[in-house]
C-alpha atoms as a PDB file:
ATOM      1  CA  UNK A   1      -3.766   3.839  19.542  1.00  0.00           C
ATOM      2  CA  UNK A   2      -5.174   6.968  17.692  1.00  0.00           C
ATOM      3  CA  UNK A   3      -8.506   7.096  16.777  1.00  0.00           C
ATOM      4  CA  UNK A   4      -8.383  10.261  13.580  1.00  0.00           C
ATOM      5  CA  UNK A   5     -10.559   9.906  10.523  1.00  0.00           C
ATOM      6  CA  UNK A   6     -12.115   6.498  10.568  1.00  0.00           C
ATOM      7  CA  UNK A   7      -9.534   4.400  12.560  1.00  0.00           C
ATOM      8  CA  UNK A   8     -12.078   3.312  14.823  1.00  0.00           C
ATOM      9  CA  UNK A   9     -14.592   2.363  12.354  1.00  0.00           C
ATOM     10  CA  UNK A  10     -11.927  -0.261  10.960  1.00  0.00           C
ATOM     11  CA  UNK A  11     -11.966  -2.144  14.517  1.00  0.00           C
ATOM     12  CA  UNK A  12     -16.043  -3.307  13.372  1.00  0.00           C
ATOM     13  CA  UNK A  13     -15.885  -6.283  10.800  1.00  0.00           C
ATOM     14  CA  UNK A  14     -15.189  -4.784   7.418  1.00  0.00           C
ATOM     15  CA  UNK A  15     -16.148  -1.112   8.239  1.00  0.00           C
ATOM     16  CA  UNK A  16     -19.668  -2.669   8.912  1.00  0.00           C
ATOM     17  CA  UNK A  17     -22.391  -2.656  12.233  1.00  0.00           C
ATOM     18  CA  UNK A  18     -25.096  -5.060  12.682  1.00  0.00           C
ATOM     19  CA  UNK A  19     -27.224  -4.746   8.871  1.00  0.00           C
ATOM     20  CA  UNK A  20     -24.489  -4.528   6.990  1.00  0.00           C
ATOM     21  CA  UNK A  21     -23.956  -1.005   7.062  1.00  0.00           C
ATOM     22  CA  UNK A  22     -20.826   1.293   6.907  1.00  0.00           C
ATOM     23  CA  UNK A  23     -20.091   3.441   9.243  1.00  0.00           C
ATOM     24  CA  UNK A  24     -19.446   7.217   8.411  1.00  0.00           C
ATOM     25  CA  UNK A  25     -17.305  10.298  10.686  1.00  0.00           C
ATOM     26  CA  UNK A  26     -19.397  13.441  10.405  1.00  0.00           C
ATOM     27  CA  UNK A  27     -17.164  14.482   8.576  1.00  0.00           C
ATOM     28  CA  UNK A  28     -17.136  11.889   5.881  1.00  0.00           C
ATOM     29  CA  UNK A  29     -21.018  12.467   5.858  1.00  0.00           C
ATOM     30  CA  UNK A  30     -20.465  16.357   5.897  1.00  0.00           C
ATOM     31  CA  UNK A  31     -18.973  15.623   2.245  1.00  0.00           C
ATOM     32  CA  UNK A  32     -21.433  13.265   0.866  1.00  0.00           C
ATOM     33  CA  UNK A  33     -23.827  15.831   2.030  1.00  0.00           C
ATOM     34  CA  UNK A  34     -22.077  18.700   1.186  1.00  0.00           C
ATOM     35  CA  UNK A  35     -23.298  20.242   4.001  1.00  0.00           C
ATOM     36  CA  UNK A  36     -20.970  21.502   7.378  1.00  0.00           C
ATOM     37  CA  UNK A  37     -20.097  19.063   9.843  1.00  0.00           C
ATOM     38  CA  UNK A  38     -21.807  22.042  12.665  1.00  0.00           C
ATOM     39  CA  UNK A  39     -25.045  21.533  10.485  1.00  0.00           C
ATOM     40  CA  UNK A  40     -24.584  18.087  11.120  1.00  0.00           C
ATOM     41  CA  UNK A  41     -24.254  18.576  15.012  1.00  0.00           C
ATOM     42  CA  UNK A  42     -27.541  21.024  14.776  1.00  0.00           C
ATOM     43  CA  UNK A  43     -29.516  18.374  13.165  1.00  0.00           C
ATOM     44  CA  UNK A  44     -28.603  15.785  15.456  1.00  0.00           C
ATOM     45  CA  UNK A  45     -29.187  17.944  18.473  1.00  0.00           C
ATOM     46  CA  UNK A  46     -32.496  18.893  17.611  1.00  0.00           C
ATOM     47  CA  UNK A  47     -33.314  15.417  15.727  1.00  0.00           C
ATOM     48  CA  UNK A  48     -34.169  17.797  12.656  1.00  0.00           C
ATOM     49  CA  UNK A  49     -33.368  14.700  10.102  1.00  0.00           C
ATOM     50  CA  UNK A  50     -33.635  11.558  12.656  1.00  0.00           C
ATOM     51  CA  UNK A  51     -33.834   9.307   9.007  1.00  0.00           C
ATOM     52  CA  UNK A  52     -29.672   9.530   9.095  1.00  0.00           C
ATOM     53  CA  UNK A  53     -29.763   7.702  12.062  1.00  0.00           C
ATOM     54  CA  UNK A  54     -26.398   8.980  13.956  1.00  0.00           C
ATOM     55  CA  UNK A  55     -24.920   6.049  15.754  1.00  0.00           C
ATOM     56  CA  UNK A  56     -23.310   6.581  18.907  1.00  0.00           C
ATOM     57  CA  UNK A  57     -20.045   4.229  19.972  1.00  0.00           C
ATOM     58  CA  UNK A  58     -18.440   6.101  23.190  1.00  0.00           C
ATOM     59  CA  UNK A  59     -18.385   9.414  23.019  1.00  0.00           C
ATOM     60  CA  UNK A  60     -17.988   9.004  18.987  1.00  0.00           C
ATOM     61  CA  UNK A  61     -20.798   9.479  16.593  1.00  0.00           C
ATOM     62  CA  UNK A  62     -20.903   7.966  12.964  1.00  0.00           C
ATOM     63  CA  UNK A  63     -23.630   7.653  10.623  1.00  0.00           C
ATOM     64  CA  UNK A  64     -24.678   4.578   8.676  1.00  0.00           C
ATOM     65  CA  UNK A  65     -23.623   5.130   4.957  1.00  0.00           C
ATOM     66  CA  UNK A  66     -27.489   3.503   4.121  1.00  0.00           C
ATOM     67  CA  UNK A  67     -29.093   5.963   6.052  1.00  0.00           C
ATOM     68  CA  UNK A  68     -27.079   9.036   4.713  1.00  0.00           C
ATOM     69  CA  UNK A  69     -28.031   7.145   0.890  1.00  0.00           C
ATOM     70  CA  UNK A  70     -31.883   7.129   2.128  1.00  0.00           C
ATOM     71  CA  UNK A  71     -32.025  10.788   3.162  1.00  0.00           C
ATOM     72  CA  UNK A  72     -30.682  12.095  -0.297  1.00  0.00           C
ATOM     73  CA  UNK A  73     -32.933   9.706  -2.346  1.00  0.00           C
ATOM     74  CA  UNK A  74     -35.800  11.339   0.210  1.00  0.00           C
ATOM     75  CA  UNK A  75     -34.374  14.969   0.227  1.00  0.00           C
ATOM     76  CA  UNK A  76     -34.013  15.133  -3.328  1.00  0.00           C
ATOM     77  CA  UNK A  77     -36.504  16.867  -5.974  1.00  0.00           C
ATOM     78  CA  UNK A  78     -37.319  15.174  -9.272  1.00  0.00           C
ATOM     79  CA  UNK A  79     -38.958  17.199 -12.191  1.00  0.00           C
ATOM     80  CA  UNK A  80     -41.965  15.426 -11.263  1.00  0.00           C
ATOM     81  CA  UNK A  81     -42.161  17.111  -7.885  1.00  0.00           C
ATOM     82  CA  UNK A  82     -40.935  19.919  -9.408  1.00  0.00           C
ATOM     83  CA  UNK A  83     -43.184  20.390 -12.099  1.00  0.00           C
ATOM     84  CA  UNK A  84     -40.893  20.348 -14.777  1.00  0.00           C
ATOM     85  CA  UNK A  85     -41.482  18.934 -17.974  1.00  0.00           C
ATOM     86  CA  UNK A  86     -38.690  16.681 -19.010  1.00  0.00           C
ATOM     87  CA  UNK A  87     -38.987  14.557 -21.970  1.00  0.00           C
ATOM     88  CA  UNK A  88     -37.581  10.861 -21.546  1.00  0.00           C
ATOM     89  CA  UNK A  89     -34.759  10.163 -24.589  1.00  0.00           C
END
């Protein structure tokens, strides 16, 4: 049985671990972050960003797609932050 891009994370019940959460490759999550998978391995070796919560099955590491959702809301500026001065429509 191969296990390429994802195959294993079919075997869990619906693509889903314990919390209801789907299970990412690196690179699936290199994507959604638009970021390379090696800056992926960096942050996991050094625990840079330990709110995506890698999740380790064998030798195999995915991320849960809740965590990866939770670090963008967190990682991401608003004009508030910012400064800005956007005008609701």
């Amino acid at each position: 049985m191969s296990y390429c891009s994802g195959e294993v994370i079919m075997h869990f019940k619906n693509n889903e671990v314990e919390g209801g959460s789907m299970l990412l490759t690196p690179k699936e999550t290199s994507q959604i972050l638009r970021v390379k998978v090696n800056t992926l391995a960096k942050w996991r070796c050094h625990n840079s960003h330990p709110e995506l919560e890698p999740v380790k099955i064998g030798s195999r590491c995915f991320y849960k797609y809740a965590s990866v959702l939770s670090f963008i809301k967190q990682n991401t500026a608003n004009d508030d932050q910012q400064g800005g001065n956007s005008e609701k429509l």
